[in-house]
PDB file of N, CA and C in Angstrom:
ATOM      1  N   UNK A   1     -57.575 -14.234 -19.488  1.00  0.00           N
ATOM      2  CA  UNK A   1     -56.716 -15.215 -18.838  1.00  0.00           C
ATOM      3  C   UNK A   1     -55.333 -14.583 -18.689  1.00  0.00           C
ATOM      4  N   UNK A   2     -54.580 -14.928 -17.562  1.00  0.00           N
ATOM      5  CA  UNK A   2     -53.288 -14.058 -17.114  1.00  0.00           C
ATOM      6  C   UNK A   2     -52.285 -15.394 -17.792  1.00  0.00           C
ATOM      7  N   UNK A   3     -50.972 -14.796 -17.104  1.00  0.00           N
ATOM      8  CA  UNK A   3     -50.231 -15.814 -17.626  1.00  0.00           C
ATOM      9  C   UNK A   3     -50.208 -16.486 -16.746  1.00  0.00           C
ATOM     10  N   UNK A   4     -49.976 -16.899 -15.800  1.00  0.00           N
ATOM     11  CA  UNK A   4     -50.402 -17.881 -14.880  1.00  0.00           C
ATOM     12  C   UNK A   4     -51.072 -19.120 -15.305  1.00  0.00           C
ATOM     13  N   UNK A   5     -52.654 -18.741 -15.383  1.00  0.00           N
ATOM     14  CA  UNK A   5     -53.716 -19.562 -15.778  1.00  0.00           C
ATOM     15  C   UNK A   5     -53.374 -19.746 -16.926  1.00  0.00           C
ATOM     16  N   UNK A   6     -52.464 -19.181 -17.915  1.00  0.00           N
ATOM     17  CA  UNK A   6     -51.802 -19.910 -19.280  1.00  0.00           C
ATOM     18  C   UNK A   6     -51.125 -21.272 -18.864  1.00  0.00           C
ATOM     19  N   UNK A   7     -49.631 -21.107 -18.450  1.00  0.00           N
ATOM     20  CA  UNK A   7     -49.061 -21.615 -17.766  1.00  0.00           C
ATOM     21  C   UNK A   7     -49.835 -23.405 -17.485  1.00  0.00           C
ATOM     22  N   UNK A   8     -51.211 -23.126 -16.427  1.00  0.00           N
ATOM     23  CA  UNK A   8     -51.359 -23.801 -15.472  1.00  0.00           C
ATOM     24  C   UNK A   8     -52.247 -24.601 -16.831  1.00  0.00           C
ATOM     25  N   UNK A   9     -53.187 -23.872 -17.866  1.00  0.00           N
ATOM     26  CA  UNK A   9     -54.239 -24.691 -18.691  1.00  0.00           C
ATOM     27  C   UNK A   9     -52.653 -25.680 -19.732  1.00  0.00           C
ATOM     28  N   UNK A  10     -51.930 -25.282 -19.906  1.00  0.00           N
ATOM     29  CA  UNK A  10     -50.929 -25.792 -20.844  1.00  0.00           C
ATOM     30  C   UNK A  10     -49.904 -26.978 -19.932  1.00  0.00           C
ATOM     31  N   UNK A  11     -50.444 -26.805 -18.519  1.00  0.00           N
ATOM     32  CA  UNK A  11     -49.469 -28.176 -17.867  1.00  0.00           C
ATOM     33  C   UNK A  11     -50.568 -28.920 -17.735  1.00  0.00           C
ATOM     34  N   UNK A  12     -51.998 -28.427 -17.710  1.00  0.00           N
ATOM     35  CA  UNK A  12     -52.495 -29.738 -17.373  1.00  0.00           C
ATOM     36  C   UNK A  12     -52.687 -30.376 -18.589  1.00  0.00           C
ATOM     37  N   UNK A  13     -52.688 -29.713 -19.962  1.00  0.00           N
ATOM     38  CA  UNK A  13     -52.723 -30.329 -21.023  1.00  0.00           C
ATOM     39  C   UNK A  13     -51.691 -31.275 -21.198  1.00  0.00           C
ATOM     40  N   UNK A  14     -50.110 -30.936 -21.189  1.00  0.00           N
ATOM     41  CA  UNK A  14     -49.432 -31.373 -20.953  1.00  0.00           C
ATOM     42  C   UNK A  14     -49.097 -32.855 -20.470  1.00  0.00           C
ATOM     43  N   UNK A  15     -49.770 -33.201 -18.823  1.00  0.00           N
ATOM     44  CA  UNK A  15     -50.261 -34.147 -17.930  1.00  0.00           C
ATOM     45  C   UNK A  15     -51.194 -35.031 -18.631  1.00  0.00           C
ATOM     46  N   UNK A  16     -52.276 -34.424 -18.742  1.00  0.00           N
ATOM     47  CA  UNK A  16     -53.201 -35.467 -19.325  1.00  0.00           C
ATOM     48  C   UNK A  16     -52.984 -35.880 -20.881  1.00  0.00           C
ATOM     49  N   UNK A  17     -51.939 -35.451 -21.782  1.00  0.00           N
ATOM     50  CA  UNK A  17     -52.221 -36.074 -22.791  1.00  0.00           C
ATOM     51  C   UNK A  17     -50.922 -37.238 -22.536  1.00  0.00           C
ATOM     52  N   UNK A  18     -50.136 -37.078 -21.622  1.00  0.00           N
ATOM     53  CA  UNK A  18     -48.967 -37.907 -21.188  1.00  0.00           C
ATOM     54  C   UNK A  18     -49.613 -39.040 -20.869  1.00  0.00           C
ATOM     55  N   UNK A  19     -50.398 -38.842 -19.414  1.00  0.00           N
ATOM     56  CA  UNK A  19     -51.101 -39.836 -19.392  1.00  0.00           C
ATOM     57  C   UNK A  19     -51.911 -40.859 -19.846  1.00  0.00           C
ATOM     58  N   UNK A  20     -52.866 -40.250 -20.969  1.00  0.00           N
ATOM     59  CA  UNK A  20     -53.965 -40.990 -21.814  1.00  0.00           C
ATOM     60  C   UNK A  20     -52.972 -41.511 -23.165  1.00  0.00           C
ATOM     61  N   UNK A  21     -51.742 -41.120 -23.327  1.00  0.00           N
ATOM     62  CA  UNK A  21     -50.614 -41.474 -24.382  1.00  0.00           C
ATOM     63  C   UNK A  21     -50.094 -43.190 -23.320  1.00  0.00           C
ATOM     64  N   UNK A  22     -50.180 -43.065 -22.096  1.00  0.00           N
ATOM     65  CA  UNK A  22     -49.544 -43.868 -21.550  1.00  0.00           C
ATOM     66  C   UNK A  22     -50.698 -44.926 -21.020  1.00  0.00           C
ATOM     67  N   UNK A  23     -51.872 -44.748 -21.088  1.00  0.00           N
ATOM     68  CA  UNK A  23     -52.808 -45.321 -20.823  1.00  0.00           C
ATOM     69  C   UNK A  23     -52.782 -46.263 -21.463  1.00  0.00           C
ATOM     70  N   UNK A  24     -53.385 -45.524 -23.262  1.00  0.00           N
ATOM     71  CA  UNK A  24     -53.895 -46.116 -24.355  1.00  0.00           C
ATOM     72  C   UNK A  24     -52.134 -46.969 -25.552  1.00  0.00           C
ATOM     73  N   UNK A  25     -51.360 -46.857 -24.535  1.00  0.00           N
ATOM     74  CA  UNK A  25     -50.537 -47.895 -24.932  1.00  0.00           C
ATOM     75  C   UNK A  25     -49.733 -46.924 -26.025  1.00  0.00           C
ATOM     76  N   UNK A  26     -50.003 -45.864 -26.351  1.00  0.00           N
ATOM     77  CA  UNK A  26     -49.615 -45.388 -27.684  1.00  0.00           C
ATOM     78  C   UNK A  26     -48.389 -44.345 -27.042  1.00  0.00           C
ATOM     79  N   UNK A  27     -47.797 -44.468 -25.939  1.00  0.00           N
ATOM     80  CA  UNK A  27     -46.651 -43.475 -25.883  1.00  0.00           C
ATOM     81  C   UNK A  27     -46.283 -41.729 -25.950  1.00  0.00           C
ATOM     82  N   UNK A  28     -45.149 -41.850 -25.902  1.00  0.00           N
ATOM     83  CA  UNK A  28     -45.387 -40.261 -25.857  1.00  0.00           C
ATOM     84  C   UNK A  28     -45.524 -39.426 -27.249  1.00  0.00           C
ATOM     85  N   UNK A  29     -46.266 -38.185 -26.817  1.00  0.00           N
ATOM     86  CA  UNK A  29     -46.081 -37.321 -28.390  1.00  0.00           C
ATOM     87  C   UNK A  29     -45.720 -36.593 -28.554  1.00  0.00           C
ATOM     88  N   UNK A  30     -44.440 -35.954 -27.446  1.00  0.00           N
ATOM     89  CA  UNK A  30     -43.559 -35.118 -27.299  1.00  0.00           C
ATOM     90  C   UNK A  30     -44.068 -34.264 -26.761  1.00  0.00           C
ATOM     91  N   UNK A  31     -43.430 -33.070 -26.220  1.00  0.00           N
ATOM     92  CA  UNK A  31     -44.451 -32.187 -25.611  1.00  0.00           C
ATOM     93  C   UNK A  31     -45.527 -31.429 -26.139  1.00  0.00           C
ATOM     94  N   UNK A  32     -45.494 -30.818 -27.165  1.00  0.00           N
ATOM     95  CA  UNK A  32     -45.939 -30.077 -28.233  1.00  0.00           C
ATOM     96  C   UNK A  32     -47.656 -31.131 -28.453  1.00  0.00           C
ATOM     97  N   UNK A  33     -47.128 -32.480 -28.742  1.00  0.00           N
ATOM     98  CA  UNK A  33     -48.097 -33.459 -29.222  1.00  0.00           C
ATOM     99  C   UNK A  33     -48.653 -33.519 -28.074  1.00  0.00           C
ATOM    100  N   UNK A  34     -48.199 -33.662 -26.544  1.00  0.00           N
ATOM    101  CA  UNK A  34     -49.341 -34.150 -25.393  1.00  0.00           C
ATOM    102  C   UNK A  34     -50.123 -32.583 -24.605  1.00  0.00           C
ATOM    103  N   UNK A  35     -49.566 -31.440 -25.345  1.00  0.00           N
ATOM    104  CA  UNK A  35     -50.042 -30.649 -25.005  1.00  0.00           C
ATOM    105  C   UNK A  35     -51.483 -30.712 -25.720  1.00  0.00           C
ATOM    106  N   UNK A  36     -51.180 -30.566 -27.233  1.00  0.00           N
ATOM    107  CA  UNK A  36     -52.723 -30.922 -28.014  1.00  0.00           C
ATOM    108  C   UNK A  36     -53.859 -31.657 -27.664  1.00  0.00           C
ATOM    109  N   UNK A  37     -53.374 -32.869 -27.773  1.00  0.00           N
ATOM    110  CA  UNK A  37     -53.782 -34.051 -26.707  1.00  0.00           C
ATOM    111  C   UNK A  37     -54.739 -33.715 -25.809  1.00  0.00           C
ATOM    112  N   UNK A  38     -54.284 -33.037 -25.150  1.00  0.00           N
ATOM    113  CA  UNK A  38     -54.701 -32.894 -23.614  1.00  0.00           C
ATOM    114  C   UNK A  38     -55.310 -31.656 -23.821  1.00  0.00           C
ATOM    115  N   UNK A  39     -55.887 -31.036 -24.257  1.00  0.00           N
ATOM    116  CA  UNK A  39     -56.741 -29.434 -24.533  1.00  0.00           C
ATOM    117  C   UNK A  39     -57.758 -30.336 -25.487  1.00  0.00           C
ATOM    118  N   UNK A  40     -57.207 -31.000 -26.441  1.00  0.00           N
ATOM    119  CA  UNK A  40     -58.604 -31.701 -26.656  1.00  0.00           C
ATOM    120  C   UNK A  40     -59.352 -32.569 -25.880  1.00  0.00           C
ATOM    121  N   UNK A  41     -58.511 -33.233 -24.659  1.00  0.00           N
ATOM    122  CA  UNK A  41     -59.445 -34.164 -24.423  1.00  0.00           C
ATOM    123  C   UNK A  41     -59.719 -33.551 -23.378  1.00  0.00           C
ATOM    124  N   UNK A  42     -59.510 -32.192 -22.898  1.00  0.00           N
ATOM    125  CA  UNK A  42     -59.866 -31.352 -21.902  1.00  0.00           C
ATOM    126  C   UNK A  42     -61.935 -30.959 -22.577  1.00  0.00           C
ATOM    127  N   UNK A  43     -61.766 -30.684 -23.641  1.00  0.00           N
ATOM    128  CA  UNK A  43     -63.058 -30.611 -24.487  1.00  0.00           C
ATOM    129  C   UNK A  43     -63.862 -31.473 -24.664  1.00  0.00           C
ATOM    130  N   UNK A  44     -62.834 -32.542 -25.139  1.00  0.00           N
ATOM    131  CA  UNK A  44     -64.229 -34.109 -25.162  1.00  0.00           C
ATOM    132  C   UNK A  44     -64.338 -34.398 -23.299  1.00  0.00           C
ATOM    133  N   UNK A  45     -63.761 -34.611 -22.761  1.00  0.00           N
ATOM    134  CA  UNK A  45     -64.035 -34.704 -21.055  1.00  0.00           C
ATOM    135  C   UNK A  45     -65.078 -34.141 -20.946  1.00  0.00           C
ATOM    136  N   UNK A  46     -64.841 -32.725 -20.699  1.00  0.00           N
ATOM    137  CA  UNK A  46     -65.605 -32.073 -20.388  1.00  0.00           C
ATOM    138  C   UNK A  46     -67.158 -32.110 -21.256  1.00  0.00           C
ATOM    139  N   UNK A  47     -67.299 -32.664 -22.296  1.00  0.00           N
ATOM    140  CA  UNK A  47     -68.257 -32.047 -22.960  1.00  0.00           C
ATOM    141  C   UNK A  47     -69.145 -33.951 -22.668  1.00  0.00           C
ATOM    142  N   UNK A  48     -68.250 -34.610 -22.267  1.00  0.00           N
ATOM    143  CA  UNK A  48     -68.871 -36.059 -22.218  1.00  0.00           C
ATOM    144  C   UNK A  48     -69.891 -35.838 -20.508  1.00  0.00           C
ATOM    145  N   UNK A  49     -68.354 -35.865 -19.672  1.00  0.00           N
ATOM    146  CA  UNK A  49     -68.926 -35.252 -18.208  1.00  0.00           C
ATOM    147  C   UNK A  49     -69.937 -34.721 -17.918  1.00  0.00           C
ATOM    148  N   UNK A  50     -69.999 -33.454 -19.035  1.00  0.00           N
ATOM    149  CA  UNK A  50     -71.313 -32.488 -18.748  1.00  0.00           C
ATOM    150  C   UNK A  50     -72.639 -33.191 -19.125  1.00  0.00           C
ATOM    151  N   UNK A  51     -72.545 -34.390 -20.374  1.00  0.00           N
ATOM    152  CA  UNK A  51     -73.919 -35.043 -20.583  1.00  0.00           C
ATOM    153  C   UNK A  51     -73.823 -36.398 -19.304  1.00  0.00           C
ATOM    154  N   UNK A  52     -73.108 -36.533 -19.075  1.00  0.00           N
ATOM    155  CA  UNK A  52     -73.603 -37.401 -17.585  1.00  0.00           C
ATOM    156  C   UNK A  52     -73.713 -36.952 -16.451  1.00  0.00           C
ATOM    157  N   UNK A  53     -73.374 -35.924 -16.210  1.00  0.00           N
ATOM    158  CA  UNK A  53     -74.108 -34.930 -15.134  1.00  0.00           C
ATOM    159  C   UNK A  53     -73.026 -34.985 -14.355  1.00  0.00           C
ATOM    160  N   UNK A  54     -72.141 -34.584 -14.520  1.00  0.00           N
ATOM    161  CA  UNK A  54     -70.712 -35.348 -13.273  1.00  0.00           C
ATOM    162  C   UNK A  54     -70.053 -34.144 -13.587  1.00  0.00           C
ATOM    163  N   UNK A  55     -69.400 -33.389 -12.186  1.00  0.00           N
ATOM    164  CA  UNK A  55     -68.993 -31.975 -12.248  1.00  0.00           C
ATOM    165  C   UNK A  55     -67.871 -32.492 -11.370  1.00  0.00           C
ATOM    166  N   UNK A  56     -66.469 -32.279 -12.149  1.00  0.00           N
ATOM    167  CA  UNK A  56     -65.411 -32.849 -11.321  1.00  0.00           C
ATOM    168  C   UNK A  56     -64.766 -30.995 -10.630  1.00  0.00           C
ATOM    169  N   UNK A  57     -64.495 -30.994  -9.977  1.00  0.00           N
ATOM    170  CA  UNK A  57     -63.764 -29.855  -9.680  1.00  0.00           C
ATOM    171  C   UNK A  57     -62.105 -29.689  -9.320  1.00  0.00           C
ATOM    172  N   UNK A  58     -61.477 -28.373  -9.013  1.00  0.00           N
ATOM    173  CA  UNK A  58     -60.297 -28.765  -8.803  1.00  0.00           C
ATOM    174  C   UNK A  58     -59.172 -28.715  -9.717  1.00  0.00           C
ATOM    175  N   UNK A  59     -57.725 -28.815  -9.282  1.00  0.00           N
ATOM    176  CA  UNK A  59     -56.796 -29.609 -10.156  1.00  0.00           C
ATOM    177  C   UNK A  59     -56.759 -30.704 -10.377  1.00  0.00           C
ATOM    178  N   UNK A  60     -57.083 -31.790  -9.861  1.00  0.00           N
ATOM    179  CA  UNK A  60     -57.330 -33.288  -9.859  1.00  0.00           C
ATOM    180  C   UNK A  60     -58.318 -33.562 -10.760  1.00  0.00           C
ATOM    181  N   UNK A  61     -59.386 -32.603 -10.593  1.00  0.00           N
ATOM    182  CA  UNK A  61     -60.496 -33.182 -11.453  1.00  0.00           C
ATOM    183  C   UNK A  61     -60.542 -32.748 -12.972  1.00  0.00           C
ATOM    184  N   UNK A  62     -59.764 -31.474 -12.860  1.00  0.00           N
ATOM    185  CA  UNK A  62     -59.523 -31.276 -14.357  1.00  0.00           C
ATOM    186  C   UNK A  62     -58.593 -31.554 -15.292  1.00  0.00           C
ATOM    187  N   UNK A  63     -57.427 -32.896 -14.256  1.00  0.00           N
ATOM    188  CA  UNK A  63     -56.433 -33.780 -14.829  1.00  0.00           C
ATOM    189  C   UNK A  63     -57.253 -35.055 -15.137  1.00  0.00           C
ATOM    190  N   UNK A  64     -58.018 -35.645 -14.211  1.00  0.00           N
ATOM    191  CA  UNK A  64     -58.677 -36.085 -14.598  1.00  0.00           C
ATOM    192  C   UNK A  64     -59.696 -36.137 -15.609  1.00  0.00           C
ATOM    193  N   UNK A  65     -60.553 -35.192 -15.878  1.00  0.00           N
ATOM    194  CA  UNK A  65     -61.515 -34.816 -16.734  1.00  0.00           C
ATOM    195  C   UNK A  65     -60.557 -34.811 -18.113  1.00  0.00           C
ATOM    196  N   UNK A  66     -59.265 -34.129 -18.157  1.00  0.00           N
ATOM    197  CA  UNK A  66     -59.089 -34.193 -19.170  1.00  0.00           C
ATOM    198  C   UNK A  66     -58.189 -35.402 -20.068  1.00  0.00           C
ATOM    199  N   UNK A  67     -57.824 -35.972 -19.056  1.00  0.00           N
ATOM    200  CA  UNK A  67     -57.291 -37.218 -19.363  1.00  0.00           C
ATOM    201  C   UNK A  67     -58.239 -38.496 -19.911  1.00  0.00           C
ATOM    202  N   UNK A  68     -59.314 -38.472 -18.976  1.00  0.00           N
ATOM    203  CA  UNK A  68     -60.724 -39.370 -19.983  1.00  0.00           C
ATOM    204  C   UNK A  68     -60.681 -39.111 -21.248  1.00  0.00           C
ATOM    205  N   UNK A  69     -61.063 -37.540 -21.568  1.00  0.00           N
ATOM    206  CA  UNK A  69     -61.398 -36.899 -22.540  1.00  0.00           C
ATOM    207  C   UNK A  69     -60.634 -37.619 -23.347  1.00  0.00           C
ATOM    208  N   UNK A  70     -58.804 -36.970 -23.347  1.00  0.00           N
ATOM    209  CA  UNK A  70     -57.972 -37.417 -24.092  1.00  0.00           C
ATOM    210  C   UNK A  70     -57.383 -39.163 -24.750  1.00  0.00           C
ATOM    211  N   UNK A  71     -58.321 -39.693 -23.542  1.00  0.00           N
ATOM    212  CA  UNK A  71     -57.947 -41.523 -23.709  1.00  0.00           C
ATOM    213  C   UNK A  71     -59.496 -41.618 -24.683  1.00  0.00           C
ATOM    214  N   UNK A  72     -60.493 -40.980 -24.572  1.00  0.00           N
ATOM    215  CA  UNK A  72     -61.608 -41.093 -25.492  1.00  0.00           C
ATOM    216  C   UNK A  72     -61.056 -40.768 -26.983  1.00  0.00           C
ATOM    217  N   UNK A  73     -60.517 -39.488 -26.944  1.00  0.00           N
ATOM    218  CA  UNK A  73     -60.198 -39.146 -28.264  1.00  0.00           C
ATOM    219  C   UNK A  73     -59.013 -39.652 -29.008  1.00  0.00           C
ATOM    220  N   UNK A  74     -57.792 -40.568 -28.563  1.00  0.00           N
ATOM    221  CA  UNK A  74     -57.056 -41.481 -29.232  1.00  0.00           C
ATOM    222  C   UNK A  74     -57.273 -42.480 -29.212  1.00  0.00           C
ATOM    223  N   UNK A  75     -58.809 -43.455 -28.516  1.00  0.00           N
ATOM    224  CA  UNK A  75     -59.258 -44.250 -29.091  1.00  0.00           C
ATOM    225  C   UNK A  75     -60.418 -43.964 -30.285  1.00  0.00           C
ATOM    226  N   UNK A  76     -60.935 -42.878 -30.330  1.00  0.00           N
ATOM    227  CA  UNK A  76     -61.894 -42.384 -31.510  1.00  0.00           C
ATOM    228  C   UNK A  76     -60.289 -42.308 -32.903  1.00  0.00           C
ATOM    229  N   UNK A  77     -59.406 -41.829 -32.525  1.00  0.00           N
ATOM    230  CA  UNK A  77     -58.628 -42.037 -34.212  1.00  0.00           C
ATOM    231  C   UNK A  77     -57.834 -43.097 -34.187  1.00  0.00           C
ATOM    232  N   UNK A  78     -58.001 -44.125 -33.355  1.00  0.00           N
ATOM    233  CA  UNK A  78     -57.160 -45.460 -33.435  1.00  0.00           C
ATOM    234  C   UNK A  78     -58.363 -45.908 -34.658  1.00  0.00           C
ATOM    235  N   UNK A  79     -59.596 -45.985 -34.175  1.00  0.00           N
ATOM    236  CA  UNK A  79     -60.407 -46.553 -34.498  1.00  0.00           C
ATOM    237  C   UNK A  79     -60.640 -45.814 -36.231  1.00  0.00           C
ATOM    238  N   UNK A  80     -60.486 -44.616 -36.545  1.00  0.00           N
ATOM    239  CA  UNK A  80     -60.705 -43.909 -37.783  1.00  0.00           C
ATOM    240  C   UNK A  80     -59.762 -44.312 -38.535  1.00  0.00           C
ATOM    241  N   UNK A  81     -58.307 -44.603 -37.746  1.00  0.00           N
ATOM    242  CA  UNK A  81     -57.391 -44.524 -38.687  1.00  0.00           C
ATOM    243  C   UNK A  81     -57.018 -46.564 -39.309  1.00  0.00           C
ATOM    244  N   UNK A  82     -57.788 -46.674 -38.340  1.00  0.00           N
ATOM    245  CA  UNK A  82     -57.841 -48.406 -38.844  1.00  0.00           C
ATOM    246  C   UNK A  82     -58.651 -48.570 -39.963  1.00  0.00           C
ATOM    247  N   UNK A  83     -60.175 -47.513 -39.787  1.00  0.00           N
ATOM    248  CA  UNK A  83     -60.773 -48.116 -40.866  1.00  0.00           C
ATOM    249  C   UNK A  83     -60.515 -47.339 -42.523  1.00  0.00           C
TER     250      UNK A  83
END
């Protein structure tokens, strides 16, 4: 990976954990925090997507994809950290 495609995997992380922070009501987590965010839910997306057969492509789709991901995975520790 060049720096570029660094760059570009770390804004969309960026994006989508902003978003799924702003979705799921829970706000921002600074940059550092919506970068995490968003590379994980780049993983759960993707890894959910791939068992429903749904191939998003693109920049859109991998803001998207990873923004699901990321609104999946801060409702999976809303839910851990309640119980």
């Amino acid at each position: 990976m060049d720096i570029t495609g660094l760059f570009i995997f770390l804004a969309i992380g960026a994006v989508a954990g902003w978003l799924a922070g702003t979705l799921m009501k829970g706000g921002g987590f600074g940059l550092f925090g919506n970068i995490v965010v968003g590379i994980i839910g780049a993983l759960v997306g993707g890894f959910v997507f791939g068992l429903l057969g749904i191939r998003a492509g693109g920049l859109i789709g991998a803001i998207i994809t990873a923004t699901a991901g990321a609104a999946l995975f801060l409702y999976a520790v809303r839910i851990v950290k309640k119980a």
